[in-house]
C-alpha atoms as a PDB file:
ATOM      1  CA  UNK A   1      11.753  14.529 -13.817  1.00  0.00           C
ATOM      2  CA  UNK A   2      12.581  15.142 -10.295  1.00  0.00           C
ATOM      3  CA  UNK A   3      13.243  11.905  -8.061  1.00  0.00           C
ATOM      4  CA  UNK A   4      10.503  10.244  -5.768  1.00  0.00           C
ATOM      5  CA  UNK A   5      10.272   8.311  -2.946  1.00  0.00           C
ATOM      6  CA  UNK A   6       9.770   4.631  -4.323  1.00  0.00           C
ATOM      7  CA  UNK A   7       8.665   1.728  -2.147  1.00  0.00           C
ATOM      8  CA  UNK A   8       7.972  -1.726  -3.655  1.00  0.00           C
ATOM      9  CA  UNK A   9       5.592  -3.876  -1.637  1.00  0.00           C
ATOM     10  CA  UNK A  10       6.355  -7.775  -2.585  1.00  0.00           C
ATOM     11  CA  UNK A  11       3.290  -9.746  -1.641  1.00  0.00           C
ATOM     12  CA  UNK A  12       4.951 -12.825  -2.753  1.00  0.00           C
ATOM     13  CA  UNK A  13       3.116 -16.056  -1.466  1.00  0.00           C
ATOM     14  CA  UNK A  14       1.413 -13.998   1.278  1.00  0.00           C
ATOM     15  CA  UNK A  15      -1.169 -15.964   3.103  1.00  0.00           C
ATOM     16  CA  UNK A  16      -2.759 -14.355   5.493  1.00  0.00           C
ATOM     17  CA  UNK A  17      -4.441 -10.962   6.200  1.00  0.00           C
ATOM     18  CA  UNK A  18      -1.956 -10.352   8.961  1.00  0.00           C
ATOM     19  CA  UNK A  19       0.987 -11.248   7.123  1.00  0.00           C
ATOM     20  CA  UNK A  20      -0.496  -8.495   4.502  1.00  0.00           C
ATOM     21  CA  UNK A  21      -0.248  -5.734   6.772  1.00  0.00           C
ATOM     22  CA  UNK A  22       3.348  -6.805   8.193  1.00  0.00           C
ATOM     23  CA  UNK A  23       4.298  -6.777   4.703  1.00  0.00           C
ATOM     24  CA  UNK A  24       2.645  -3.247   3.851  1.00  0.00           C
ATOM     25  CA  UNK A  25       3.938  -2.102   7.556  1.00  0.00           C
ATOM     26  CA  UNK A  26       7.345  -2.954   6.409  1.00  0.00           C
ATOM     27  CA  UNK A  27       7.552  -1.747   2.861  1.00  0.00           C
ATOM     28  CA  UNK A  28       5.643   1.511   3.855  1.00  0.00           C
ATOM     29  CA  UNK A  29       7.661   2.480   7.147  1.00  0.00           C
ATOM     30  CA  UNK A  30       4.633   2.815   8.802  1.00  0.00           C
ATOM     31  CA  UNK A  31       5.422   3.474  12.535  1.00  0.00           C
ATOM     32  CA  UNK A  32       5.317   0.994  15.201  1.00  0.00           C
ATOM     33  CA  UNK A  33       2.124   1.408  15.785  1.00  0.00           C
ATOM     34  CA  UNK A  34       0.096   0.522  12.872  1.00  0.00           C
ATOM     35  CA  UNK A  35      -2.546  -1.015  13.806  1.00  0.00           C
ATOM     36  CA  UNK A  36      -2.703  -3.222  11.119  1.00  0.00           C
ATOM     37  CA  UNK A  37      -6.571  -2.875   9.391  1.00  0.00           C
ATOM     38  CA  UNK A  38      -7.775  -0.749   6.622  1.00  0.00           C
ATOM     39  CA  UNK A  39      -8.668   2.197   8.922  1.00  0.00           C
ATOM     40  CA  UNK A  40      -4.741   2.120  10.355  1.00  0.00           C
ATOM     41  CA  UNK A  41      -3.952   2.051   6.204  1.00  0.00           C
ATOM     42  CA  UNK A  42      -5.770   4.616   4.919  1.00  0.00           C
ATOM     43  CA  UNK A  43      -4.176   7.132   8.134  1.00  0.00           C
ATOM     44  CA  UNK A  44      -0.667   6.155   7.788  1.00  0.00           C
ATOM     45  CA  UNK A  45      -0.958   6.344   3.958  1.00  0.00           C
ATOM     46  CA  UNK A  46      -2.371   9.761   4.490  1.00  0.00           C
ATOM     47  CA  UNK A  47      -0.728  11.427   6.703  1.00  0.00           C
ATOM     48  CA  UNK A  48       2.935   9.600   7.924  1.00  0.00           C
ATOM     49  CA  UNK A  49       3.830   7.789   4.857  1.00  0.00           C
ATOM     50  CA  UNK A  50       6.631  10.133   2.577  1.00  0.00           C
ATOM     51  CA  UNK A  51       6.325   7.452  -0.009  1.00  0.00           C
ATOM     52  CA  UNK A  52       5.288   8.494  -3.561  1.00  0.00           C
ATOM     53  CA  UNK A  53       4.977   5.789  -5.785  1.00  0.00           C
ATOM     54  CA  UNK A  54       4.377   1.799  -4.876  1.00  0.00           C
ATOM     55  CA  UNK A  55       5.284  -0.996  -6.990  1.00  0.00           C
ATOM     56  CA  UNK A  56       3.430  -4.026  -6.068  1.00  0.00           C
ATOM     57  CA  UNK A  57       4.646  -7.503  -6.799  1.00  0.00           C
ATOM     58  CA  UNK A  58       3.318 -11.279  -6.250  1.00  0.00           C
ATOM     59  CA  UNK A  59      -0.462 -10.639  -6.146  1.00  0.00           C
ATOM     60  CA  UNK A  60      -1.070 -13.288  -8.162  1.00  0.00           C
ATOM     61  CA  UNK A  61       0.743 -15.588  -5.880  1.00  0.00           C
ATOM     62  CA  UNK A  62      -1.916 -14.994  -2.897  1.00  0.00           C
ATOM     63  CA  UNK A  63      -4.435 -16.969  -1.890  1.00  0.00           C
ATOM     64  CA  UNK A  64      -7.765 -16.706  -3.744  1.00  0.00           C
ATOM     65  CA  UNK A  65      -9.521 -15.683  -0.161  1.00  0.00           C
ATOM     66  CA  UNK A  66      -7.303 -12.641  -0.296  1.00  0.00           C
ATOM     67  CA  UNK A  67      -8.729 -11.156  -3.154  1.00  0.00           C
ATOM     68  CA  UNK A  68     -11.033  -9.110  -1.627  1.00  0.00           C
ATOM     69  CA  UNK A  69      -8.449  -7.274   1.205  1.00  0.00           C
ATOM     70  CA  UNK A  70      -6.424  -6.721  -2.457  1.00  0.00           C
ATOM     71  CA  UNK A  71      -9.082  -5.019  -3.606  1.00  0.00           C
ATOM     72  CA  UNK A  72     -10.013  -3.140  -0.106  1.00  0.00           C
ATOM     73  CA  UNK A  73      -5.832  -2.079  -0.361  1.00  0.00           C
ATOM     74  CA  UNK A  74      -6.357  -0.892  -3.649  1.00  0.00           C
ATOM     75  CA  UNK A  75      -9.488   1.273  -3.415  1.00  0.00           C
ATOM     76  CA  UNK A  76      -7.905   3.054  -0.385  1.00  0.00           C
ATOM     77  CA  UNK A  77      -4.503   3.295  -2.955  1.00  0.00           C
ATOM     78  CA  UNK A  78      -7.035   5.162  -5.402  1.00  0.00           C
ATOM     79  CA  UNK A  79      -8.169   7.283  -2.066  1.00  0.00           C
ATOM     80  CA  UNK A  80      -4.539   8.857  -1.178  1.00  0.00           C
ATOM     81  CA  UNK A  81      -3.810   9.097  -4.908  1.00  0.00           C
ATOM     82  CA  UNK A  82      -6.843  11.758  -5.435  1.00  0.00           C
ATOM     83  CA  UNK A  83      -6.293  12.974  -2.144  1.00  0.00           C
ATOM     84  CA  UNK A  84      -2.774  14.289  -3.020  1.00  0.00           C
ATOM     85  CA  UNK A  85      -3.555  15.356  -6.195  1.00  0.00           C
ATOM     86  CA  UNK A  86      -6.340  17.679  -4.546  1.00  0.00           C
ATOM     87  CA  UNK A  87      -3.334  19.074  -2.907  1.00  0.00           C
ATOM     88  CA  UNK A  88      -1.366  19.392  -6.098  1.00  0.00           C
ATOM     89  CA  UNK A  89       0.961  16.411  -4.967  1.00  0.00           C
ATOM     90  CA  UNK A  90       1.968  13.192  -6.218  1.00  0.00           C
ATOM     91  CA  UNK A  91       0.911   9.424  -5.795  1.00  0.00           C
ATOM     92  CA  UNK A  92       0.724   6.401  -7.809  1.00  0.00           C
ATOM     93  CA  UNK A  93       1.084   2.823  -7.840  1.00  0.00           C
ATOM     94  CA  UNK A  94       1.421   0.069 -10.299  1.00  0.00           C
ATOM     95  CA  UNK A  95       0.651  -3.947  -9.795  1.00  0.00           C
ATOM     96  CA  UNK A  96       3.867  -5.655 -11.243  1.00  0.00           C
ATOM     97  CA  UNK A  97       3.186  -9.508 -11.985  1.00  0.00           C
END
């Protein structure tokens, strides 16, 4: 098995939206200018982000209002994952709790 590119993205007591995207900014490597929302997201995790595989900790720890931006993170997670494999490539994810 050849070695990825591994990122884990600790959401550990997270409270707020933008502490969600600092947090994914930071893990990911995103450039400076993320623009932090789900539209800035889905393009860096498309097209700048060399990272192939994400291991997600402390969801459960969040607040129960940001359930649905969890969800909105993972759908677009689900997005770049078929995307790549489209392109014969490799993503994935898991949600370690």
């Amino acid at each position: 098995m050849e070695d990825r590119i591994e990122a884990t993205l600790d959401l550990t007591d997270c409270k707020y939206l933008g502490e969600l995207h600092q947090r994914i900014k930071s893990a990911l490597k995103f450039p400076d200018h993320y623009g932090a929302n789900w539209s800035a997201f889905w393009d860096s995790l498309s097209m700048d982000c060399p990272v192939e595989y994400v291991r997600i900790v402390g969801e459960s720890t969040m607040p129960e209002d940001l359930k649905k931006h969890l969800d909105k993170m993972h759908e677009i997670l689900d997005r770049c994952k078929a995307q790549r494999a489209s392109w014969g490539l490799y993503f994935g994810y898991e949600i370690v709790d």
